[in-house]
Structure formats: structure tokens, C-alpha cells
C-alpha atoms as a PDB file:
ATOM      1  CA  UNK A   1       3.685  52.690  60.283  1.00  0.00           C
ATOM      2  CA  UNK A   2       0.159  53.051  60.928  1.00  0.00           C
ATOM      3  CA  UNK A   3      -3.040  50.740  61.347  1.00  0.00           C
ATOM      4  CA  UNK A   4      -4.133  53.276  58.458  1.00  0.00           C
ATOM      5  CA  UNK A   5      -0.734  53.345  56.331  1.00  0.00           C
ATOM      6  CA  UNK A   6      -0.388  49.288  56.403  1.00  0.00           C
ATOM      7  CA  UNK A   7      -3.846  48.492  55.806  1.00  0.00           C
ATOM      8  CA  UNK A   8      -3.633  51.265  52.773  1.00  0.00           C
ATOM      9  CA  UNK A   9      -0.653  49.731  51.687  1.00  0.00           C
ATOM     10  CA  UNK A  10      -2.443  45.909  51.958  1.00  0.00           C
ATOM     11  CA  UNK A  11      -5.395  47.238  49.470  1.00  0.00           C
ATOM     12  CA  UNK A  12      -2.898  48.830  47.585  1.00  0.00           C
ATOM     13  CA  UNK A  13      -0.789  45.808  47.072  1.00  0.00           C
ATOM     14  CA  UNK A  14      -3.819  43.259  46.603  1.00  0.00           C
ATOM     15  CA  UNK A  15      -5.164  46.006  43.469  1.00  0.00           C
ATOM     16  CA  UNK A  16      -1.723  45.685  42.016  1.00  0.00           C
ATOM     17  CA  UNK A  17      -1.630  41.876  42.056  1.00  0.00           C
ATOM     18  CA  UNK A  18      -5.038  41.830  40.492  1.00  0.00           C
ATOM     19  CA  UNK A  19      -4.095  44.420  38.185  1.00  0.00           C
ATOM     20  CA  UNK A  20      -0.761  42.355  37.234  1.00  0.00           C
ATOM     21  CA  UNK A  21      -3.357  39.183  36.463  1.00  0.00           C
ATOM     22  CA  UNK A  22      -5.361  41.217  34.489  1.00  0.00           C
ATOM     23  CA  UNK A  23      -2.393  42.451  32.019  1.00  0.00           C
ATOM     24  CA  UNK A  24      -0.892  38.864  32.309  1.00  0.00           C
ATOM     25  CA  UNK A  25      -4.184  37.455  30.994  1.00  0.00           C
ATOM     26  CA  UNK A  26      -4.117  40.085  28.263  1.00  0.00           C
ATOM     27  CA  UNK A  27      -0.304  39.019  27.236  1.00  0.00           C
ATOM     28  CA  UNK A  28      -1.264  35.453  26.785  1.00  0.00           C
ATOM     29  CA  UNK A  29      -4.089  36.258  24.858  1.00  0.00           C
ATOM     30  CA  UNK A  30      -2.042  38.478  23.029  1.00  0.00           C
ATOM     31  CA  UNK A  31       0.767  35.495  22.645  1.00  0.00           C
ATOM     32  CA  UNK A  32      -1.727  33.118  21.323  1.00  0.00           C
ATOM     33  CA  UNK A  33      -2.986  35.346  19.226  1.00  0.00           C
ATOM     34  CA  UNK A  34       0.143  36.254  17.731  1.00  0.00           C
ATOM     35  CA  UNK A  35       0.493  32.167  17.268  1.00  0.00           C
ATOM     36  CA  UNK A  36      -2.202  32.296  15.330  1.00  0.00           C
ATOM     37  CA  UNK A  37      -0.859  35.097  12.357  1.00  0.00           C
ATOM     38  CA  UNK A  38      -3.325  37.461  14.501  1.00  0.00           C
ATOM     39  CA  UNK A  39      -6.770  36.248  13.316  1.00  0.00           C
ATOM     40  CA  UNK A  40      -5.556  36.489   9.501  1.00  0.00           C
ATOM     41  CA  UNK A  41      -5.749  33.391   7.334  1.00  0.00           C
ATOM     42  CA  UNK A  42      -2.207  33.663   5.332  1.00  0.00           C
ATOM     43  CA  UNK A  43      -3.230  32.105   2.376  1.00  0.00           C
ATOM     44  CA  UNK A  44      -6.207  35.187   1.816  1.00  0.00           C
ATOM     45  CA  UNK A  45      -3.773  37.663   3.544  1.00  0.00           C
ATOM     46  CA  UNK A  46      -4.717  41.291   2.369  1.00  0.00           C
ATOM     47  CA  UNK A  47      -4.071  44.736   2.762  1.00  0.00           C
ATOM     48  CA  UNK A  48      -6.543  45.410   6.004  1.00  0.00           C
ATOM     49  CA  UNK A  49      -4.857  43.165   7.675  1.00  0.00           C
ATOM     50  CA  UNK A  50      -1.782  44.616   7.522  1.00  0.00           C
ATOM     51  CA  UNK A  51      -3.262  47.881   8.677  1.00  0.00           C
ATOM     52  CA  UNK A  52      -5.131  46.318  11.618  1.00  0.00           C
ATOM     53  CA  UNK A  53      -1.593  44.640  12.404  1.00  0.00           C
ATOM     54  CA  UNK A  54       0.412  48.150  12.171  1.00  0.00           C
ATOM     55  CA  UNK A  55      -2.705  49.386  14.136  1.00  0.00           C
ATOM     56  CA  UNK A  56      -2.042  46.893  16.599  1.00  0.00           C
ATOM     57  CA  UNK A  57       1.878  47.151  16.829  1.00  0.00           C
ATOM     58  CA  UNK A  58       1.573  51.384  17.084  1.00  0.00           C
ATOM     59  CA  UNK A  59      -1.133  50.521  20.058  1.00  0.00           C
ATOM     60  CA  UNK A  60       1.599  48.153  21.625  1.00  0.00           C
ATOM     61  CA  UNK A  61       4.543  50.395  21.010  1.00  0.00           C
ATOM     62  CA  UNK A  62       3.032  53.255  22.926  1.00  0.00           C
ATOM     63  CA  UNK A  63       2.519  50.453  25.866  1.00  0.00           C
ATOM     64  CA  UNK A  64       6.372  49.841  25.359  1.00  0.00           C
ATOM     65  CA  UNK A  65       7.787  53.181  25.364  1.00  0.00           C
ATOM     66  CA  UNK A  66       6.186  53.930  28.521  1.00  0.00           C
ATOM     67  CA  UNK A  67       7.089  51.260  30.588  1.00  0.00           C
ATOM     68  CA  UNK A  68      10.715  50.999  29.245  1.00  0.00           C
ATOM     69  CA  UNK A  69      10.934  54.907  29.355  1.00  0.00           C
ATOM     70  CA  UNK A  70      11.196  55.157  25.626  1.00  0.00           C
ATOM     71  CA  UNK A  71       9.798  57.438  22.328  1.00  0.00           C
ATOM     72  CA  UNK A  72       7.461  60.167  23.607  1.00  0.00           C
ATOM     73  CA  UNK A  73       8.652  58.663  27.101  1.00  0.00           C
ATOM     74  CA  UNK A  74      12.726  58.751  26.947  1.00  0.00           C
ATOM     75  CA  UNK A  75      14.107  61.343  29.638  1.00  0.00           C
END
């Protein structure tokens, strides 16, 4: 390997890990969020909030699929 190829591979490996923070942050967000009947009181529950929820869930699904290789994604 190369000076070039190993110090490529270094800044590609140190974007990653930052990159993996980033969407770990965003999953515990997520989580707590979640936790917390996603911002909805459910006493006062309505119908927008289900459609922000099945907003949310279609948003996450696509997420899913592609990084389990599924839906739109499946070989």
C-alpha cells in the first residue's frame, strides 16, 4: 500500500466514524423521542398526528430497506 492509499484510507475511515456518530446521535434522539409518544400528548391525540407518525415511519422504512437490502432495495 501506498503513503497515498493509507493516508486515503485514514481520512476515509475517520469520515466514517464521524459519520457513524452523527446517525448514532440521530437514533437516540429518535429513541427518546419515540419514549415520548413522538411529541404527541395522548390524551389530545388526533388525526395529524397520526399522519406525521406514518410520515415518519414511511421516511424510516425507506432508511430500512436500504440498509437491510429490502422493498425497492431486495435483489
Amino acid at each position: 500500500m501506498t503513503r497515498q492509499t493509507t493516508r486515503n484510507n485514514d481520512a476515509a475511515l475517520a469520515a466514517f466514524i464521524a459519520k457513524k456518530a452523527e446517525i448514532d446521535a440521530m437514533l437516540a434522539r429518535l429513541q427518546a423521542f419515540s419514549e415520548d409518544h413522538f411529541g404527541a400528548d395522548p390524551e389530545r391525540l388526533n388525526w395529524a398526528d397520526l399522519g406525521s407518525l406514518e410520515y415518519q415511519a414511511h421516511l424510516l422504512k425507506q432508511i430500512s430497506d436500504f440498509a437491510f437490502g429490502e422493498g425497492e432495495h431486495a435483489a
